[in-house]
N, C-alpha and C. Protein backbone atom coordinates (compact mmCIF):
# COMPACT_ATOMS: atom_id res chain seq x y z
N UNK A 1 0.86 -1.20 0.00
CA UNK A 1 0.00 0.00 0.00
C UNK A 1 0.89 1.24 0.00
N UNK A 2 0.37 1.92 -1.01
CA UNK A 2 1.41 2.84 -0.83
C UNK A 2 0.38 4.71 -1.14
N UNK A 3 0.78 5.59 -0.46
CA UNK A 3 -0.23 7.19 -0.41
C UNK A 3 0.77 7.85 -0.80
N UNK A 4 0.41 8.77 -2.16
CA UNK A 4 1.21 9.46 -2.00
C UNK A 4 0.50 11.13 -2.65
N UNK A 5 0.86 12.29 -1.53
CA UNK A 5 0.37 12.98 -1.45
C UNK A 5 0.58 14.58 -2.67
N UNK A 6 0.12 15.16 -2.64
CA UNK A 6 0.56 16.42 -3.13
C UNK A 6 -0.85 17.64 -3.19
N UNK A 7 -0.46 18.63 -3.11
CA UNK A 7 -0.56 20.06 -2.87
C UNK A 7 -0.18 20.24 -1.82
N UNK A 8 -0.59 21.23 -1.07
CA UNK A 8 -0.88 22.14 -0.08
C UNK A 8 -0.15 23.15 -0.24
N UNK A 9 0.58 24.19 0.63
CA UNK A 9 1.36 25.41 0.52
C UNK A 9 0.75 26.44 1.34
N UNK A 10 1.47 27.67 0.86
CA UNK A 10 0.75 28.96 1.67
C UNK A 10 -0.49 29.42 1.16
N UNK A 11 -1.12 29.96 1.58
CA UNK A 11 -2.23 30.33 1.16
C UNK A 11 -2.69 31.70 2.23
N UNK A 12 -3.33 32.65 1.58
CA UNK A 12 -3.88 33.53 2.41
C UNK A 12 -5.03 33.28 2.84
N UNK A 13 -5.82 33.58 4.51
CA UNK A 13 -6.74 33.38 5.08
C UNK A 13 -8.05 33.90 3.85
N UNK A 14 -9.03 33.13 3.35
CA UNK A 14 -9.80 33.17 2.68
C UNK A 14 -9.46 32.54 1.57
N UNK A 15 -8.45 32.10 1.02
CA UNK A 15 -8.01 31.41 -0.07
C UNK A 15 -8.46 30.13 0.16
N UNK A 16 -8.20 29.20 -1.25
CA UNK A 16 -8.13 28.12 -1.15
C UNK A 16 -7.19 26.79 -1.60
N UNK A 17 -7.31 25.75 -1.33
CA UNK A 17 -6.45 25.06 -1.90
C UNK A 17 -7.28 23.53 -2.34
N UNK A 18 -6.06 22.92 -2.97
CA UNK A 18 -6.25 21.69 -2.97
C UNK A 18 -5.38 20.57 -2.83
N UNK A 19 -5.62 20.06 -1.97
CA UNK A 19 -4.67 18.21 -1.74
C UNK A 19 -5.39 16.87 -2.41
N UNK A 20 -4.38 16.28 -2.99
CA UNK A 20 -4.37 14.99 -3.90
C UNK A 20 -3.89 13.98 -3.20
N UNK A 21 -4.38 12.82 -2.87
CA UNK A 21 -3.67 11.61 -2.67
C UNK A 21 -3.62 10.34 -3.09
N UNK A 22 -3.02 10.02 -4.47
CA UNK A 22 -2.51 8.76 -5.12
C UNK A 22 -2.28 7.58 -4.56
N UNK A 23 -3.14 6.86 -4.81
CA UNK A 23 -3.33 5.49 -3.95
C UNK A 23 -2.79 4.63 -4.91
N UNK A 24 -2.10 3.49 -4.26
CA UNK A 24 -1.78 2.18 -5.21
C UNK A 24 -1.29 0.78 -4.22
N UNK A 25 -1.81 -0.21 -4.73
CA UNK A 25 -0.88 -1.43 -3.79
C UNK A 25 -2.42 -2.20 -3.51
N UNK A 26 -3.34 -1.68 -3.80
CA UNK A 26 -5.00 -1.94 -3.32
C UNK A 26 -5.83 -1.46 -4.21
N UNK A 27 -7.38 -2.21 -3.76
CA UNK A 27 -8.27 -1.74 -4.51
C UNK A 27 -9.03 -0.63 -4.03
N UNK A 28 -8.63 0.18 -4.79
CA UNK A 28 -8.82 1.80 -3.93
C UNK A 28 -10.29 1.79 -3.96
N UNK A 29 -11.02 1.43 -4.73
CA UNK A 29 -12.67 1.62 -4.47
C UNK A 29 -13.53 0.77 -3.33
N UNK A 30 -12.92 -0.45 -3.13
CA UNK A 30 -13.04 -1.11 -1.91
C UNK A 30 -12.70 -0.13 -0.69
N UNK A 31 -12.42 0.11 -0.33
CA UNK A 31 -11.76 1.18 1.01
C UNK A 31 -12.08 2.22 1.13
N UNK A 32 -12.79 2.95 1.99
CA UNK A 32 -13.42 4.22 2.45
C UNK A 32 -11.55 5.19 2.53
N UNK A 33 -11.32 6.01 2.64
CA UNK A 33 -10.50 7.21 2.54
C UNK A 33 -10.45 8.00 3.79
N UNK A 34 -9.79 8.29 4.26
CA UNK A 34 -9.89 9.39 5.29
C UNK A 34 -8.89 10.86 5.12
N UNK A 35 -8.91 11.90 5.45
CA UNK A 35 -8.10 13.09 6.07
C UNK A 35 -8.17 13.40 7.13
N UNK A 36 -6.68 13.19 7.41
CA UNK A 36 -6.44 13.91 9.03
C UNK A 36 -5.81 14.72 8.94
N UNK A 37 -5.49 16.26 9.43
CA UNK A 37 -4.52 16.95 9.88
C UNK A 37 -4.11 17.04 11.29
N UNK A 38 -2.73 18.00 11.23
CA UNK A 38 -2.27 17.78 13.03
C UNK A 38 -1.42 19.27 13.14
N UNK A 39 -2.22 20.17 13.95
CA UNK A 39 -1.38 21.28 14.41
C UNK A 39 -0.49 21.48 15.32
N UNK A 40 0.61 22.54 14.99
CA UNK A 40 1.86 22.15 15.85
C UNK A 40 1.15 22.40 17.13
N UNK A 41 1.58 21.41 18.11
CA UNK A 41 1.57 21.28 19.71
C UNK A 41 -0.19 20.79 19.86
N UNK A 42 -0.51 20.03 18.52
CA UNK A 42 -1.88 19.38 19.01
C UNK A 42 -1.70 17.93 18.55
N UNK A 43 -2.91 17.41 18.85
CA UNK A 43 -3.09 15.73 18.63
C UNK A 43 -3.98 16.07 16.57
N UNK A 44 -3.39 14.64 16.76
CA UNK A 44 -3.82 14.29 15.28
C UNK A 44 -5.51 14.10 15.53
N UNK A 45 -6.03 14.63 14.21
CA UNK A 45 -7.51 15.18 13.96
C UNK A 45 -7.91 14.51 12.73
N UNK A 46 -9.31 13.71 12.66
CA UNK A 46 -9.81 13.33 11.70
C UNK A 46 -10.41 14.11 10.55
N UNK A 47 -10.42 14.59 9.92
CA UNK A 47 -10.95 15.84 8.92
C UNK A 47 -12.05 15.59 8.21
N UNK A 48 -11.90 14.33 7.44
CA UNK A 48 -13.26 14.24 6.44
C UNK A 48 -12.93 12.43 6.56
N UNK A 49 -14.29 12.08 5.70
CA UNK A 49 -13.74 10.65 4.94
C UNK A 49 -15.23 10.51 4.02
N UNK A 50 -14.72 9.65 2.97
CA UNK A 50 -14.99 9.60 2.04
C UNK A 50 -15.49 7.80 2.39
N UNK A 51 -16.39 7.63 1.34
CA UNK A 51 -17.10 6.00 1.38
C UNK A 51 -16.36 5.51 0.36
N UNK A 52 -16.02 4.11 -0.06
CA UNK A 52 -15.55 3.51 -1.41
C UNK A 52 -15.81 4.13 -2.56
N UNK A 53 -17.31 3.80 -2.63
CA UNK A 53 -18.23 4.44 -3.83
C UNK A 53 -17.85 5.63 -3.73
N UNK A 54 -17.77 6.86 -2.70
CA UNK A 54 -17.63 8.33 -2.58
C UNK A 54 -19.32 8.70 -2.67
N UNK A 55 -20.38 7.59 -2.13
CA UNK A 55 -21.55 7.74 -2.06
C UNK A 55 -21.86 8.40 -0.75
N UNK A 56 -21.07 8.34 0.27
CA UNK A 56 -21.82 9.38 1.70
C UNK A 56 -19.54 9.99 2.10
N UNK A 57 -20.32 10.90 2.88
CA UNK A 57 -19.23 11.49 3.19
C UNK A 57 -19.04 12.23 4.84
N UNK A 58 -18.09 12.18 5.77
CA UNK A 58 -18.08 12.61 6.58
C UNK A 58 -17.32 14.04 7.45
N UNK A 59 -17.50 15.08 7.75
CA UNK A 59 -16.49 16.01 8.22
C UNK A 59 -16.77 16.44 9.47
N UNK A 60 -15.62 16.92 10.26
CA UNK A 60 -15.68 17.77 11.84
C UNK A 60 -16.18 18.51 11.46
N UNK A 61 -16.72 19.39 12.16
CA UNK A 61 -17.27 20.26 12.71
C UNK A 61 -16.98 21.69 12.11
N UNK A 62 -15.64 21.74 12.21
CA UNK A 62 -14.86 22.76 12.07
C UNK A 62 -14.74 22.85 10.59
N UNK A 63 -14.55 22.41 9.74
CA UNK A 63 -14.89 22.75 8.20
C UNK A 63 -15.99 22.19 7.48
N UNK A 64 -17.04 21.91 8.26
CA UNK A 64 -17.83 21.75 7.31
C UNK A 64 -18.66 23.17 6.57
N UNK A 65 -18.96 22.79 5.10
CA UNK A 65 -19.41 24.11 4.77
C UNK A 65 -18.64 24.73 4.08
N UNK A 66 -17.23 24.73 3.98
CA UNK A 66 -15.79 25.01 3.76
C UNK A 66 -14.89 23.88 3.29
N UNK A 67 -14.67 22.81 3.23
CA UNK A 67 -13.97 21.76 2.83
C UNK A 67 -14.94 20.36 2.21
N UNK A 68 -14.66 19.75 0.85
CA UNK A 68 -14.90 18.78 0.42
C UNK A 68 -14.24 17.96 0.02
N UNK A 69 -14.59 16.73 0.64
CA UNK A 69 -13.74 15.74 0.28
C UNK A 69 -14.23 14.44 -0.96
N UNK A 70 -13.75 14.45 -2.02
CA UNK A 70 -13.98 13.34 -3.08
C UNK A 70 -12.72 12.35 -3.24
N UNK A 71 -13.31 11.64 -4.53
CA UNK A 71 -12.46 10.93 -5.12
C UNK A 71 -12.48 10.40 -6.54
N UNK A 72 -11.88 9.78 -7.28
CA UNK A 72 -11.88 9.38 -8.51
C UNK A 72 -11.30 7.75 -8.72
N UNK A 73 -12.23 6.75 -8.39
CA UNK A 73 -11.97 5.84 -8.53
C UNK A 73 -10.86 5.38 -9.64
N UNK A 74 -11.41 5.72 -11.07
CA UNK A 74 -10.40 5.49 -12.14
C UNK A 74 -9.30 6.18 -11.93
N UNK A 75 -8.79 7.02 -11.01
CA UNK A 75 -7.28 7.57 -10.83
C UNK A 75 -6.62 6.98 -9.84
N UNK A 76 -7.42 6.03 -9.09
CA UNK A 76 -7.09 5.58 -7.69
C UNK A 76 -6.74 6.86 -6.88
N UNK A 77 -7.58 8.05 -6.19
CA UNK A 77 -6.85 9.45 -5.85
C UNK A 77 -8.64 10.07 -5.20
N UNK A 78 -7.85 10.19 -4.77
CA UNK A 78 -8.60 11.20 -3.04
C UNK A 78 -8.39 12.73 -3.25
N UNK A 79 -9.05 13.51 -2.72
CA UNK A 79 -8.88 14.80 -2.85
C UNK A 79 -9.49 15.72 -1.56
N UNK A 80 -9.24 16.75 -1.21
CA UNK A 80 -9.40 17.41 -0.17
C UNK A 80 -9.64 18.68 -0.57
N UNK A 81 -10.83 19.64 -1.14
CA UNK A 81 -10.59 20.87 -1.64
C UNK A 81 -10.79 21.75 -0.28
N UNK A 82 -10.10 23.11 0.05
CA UNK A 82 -10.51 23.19 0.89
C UNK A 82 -10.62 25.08 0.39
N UNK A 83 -11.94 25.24 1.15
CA UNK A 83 -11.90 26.90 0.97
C UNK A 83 -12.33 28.01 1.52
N UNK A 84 -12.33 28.83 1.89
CA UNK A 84 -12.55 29.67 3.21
C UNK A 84 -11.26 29.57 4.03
N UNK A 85 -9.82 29.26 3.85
CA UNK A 85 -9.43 28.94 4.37
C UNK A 85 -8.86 30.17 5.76
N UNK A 86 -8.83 29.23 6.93
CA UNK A 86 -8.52 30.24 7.81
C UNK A 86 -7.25 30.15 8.88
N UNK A 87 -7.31 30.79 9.51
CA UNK A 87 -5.36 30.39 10.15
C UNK A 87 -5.46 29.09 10.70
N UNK A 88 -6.17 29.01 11.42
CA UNK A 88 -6.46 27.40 12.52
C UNK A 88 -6.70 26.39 11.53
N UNK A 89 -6.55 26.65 10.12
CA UNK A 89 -6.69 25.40 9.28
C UNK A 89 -5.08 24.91 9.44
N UNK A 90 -4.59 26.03 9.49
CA UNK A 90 -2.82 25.78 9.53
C UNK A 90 -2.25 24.39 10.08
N UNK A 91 -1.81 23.20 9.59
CA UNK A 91 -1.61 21.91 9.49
C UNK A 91 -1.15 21.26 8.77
N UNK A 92 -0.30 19.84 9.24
CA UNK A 92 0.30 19.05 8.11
C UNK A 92 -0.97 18.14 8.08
N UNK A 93 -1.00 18.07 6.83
CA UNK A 93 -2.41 17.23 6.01
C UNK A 93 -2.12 15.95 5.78
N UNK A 94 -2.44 14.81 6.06
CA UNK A 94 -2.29 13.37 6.22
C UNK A 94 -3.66 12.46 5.82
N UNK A 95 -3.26 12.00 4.22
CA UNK A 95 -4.68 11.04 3.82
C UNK A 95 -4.33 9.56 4.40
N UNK A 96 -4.94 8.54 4.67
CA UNK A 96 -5.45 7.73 5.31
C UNK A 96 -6.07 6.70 5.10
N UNK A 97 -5.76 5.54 5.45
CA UNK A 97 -6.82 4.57 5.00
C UNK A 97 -6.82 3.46 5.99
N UNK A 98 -8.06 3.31 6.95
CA UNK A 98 -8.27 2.16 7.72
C UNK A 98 -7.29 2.72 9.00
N UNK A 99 -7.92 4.34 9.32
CA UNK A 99 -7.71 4.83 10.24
C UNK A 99 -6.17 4.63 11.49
N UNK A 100 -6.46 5.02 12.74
CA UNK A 100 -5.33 4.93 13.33
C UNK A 100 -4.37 3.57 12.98
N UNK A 101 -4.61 2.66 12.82
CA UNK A 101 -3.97 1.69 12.74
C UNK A 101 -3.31 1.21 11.18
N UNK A 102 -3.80 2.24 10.50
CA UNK A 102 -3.72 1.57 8.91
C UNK A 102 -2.71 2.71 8.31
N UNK A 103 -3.01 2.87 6.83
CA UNK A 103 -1.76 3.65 6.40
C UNK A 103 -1.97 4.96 6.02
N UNK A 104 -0.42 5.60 5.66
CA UNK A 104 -0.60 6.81 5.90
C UNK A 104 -0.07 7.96 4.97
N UNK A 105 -0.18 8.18 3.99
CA UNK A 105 0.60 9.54 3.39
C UNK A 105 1.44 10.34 4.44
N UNK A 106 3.00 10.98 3.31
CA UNK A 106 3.24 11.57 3.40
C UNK A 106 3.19 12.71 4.42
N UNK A 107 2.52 13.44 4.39
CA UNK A 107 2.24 14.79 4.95
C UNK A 107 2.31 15.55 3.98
N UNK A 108 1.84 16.55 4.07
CA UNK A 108 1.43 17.99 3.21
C UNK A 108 1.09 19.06 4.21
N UNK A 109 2.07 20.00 4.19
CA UNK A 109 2.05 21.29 4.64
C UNK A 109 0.89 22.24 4.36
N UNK A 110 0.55 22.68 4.89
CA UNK A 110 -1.07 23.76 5.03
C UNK A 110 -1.07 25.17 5.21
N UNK A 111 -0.20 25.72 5.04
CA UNK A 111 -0.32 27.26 6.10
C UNK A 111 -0.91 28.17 5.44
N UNK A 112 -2.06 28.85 6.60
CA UNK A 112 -2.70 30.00 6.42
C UNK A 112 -2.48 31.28 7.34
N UNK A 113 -2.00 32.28 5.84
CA UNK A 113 -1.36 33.07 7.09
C UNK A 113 -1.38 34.58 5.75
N UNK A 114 -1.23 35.63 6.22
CA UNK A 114 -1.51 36.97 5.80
C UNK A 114 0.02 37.23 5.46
């Protein structure tokens, strides 16, 4: 199994972005998806997740309304658009699969900042 990630960057508060994560080693449509991020001097945070199909979808609290999470079966690839973005989004971005115990991308840098 292997994640491998890309976007994120700087971005100004109200901007937006987008993160990609390239799945391979599995059958990516079998397996629900997750995003976590983790701010410096906090615990790791579940963000969204996505169903196999990409038929139901889940997010905290804190971006919903503001962040969507899909996917594209035929690319094997996950996505995270996110927009409104605001400083407390500021985080390394970590896609996911089969939660704490399972695997993990990269990281992707997040910062929102003026």
């Amino acid at each position: 199994v292997q994640l491998v990630q890309s976007g994120g960057g700087l971005v100004q508060p109200g901007g937006s972005l987008r993160l990609s994560c390239a799945a391979s080693g599995f059958t990516f449509s079998s397996y629900a998806m997750n995003w976590y991020r983790q701010a410096p001097g906090k615990e790791r945070e579940l963000v969204a997740i996505i169903a196999g199909t990409g038929g139901s979808t889940y997010y905290t609290d804190s971006v919903k309304g503001r962040f969507t999470i899909s996917r594209d079966n035929a690319k094997n690839t996950v996505y995270l658009q996110m927009n409104s973005l605001k400083p407390e989004d500021t985080a390394v971005y970590y896609c996911n699969r089969d939660r704490s115990g399972g695997y993990w991308g990269q990281g992707t840098q997040v910062t929102v900042s003026s």
